[in-house]
C-alpha atoms as a PDB file:
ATOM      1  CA  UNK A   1       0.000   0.000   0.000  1.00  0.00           C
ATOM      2  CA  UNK A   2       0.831   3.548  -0.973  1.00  0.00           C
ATOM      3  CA  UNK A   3      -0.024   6.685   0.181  1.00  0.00           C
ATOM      4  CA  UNK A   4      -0.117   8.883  -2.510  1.00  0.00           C
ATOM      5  CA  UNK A   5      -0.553  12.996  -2.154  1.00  0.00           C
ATOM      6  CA  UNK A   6      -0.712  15.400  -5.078  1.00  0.00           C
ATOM      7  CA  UNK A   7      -0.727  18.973  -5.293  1.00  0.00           C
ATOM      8  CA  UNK A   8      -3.570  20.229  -8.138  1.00  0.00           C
ATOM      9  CA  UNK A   9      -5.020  23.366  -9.738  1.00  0.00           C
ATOM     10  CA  UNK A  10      -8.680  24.062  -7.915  1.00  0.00           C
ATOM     11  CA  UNK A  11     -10.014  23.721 -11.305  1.00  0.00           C
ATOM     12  CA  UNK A  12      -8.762  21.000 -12.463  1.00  0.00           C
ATOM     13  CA  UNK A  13      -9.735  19.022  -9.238  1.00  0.00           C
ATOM     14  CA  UNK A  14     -13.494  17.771 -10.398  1.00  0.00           C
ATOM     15  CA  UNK A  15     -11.741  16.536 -13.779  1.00  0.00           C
ATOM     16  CA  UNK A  16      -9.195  14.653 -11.784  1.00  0.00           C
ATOM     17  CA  UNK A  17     -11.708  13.401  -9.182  1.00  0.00           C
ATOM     18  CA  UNK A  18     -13.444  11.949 -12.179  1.00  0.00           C
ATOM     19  CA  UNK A  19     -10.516  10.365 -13.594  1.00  0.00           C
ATOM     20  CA  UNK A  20      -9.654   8.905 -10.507  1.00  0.00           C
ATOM     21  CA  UNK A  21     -13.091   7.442  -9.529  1.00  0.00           C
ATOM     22  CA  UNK A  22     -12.422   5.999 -13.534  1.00  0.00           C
ATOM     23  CA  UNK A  23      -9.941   4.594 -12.047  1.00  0.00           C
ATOM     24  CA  UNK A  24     -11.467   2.878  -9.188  1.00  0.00           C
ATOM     25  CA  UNK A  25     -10.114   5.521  -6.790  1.00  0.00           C
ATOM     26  CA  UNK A  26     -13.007   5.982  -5.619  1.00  0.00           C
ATOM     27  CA  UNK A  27     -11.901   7.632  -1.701  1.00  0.00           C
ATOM     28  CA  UNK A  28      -9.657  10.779  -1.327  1.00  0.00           C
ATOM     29  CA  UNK A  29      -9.231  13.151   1.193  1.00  0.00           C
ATOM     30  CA  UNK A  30      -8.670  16.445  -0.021  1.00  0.00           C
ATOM     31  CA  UNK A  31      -7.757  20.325   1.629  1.00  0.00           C
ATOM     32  CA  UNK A  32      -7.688  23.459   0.149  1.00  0.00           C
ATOM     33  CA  UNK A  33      -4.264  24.892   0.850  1.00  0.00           C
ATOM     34  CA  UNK A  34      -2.032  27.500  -0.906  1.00  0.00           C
ATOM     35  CA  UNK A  35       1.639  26.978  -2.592  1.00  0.00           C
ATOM     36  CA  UNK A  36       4.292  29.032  -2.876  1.00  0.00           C
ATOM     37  CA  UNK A  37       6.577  29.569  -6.058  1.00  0.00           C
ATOM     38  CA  UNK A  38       9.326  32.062  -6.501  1.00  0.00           C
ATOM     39  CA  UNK A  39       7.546  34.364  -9.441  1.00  0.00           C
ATOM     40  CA  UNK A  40       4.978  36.415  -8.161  1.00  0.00           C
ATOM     41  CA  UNK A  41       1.566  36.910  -9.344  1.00  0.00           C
ATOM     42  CA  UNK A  42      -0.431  40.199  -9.856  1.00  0.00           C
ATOM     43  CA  UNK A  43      -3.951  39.476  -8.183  1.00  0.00           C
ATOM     44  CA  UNK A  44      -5.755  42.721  -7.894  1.00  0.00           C
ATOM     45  CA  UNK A  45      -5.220  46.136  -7.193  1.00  0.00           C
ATOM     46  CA  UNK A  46      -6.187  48.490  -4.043  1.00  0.00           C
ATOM     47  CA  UNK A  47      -6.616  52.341  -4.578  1.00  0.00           C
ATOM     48  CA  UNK A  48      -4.919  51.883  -7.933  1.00  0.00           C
ATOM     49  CA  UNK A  49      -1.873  49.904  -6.478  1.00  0.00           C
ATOM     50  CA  UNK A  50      -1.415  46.503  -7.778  1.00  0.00           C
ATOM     51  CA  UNK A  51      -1.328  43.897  -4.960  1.00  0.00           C
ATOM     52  CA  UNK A  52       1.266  40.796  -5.692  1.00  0.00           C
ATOM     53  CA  UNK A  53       1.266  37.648  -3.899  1.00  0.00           C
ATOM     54  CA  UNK A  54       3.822  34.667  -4.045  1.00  0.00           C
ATOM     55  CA  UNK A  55       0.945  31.907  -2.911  1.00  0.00           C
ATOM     56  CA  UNK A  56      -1.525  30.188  -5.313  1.00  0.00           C
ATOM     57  CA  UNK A  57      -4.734  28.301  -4.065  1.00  0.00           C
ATOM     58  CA  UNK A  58      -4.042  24.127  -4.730  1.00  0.00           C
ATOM     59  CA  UNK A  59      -6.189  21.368  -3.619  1.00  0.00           C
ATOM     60  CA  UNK A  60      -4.230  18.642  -1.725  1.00  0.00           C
ATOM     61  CA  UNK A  61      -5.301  15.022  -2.524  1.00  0.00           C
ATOM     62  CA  UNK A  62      -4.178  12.102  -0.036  1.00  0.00           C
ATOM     63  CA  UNK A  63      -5.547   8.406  -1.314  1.00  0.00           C
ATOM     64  CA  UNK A  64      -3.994   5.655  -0.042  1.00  0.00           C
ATOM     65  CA  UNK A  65      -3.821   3.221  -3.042  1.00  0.00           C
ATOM     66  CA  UNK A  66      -2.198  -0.735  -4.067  1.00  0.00           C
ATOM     67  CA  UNK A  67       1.588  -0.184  -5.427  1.00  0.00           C
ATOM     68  CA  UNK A  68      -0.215  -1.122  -8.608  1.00  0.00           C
ATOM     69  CA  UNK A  69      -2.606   1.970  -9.144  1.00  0.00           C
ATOM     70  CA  UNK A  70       0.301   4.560  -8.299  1.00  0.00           C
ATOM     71  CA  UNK A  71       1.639   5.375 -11.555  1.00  0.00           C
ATOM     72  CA  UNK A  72      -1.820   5.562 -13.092  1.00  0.00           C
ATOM     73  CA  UNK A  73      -2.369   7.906 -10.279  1.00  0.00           C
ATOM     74  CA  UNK A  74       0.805   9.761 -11.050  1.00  0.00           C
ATOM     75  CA  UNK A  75      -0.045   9.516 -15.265  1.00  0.00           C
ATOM     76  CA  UNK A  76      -3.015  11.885 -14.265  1.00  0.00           C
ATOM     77  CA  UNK A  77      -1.501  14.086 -11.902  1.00  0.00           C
ATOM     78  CA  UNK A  78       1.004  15.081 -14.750  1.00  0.00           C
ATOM     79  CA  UNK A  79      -1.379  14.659 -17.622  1.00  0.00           C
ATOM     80  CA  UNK A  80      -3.727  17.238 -16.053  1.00  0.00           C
ATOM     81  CA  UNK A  81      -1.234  19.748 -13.950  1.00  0.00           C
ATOM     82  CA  UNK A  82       1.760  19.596 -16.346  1.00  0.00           C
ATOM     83  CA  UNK A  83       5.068  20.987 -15.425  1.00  0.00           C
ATOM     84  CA  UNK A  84       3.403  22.541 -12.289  1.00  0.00           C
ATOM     85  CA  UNK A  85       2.823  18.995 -11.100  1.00  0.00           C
ATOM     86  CA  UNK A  86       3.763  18.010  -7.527  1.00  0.00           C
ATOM     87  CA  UNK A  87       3.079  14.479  -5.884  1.00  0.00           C
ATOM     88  CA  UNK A  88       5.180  12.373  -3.482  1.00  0.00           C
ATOM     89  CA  UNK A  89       4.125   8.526  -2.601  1.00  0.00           C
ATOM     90  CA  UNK A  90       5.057   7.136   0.722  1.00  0.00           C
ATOM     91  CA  UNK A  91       5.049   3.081   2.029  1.00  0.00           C
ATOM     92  CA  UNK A  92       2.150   2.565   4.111  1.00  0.00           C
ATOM     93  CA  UNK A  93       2.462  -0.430   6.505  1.00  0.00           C
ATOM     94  CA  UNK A  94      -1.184  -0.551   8.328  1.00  0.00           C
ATOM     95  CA  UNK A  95      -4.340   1.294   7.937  1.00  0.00           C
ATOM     96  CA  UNK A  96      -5.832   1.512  11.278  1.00  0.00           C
ATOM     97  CA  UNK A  97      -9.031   1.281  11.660  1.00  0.00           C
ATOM     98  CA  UNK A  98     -10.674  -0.729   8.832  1.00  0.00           C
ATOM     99  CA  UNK A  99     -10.375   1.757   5.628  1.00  0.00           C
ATOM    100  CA  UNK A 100     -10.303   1.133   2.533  1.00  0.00           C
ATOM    101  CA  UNK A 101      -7.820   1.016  -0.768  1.00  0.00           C
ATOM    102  CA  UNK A 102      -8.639   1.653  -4.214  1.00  0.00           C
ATOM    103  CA  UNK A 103      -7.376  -2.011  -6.651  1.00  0.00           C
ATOM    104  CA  UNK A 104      -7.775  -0.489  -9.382  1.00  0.00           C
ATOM    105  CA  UNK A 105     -10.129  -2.963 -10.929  1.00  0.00           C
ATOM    106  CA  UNK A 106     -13.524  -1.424 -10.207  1.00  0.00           C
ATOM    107  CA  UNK A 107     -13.544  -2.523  -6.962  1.00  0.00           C
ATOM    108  CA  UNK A 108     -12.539  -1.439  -3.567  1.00  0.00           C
ATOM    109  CA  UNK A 109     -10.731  -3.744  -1.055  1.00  0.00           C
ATOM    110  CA  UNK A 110     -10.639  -3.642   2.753  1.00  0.00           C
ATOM    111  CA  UNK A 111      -7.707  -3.302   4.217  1.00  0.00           C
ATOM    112  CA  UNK A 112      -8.228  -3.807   8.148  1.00  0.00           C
END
């Protein structure tokens, strides 16, 4: 088992959640949280000064997923966020209590 968490555009997240569910991923959790990058971005302007911000709104997706459905996982985080794509995968031993983990074939399997 996998843990798998990717860093998306806001709207490209009901795209992705679709893809995913295509998948047979059909549990994620997800957060709304911001990232930073080096280049800033002009987001508005107060009495006629332009305000500039370094942080971007993402969505942050967790799934915990068999070692075979991460690089399908991965194929859609870089098929739908490009070279702004960010994911990391790390080895899950248990899932405590009983949840569950996506096969990849349609079904879902319990774990605990």
């Amino acid at each position: 088992m996998k843990l798998v968490v990717a860093y998306i555009d806001g709207a490209e997240f009901e795209t992705f959640r679709e893809e995913l569910i295509g998948l047979g991923i059909p549990t994620m959790s997800i957060a709304d949280v911001g990232g930073s990058l080096p280049e800033s971005t002009v987001t508005g302007s107060y009495r006629g000064t332009a305000i500039e911000t370094h942080v971007r709104p993402k969505v942050r997706m967790e799934c915990v997923v068999s070692d075979e459905m991460v690089a399908p996982f991965i194929d859609s985080v870089l098929k739908h966020e490009g070279k702004g794509a960010f994911a990391y995968v790390i080895d899950v031993e248990q899932a405590q209590p009983a949840t569950y983990v996506a096969t990849g074939d349609g079904a879902v399997e319990s774990v605990g």
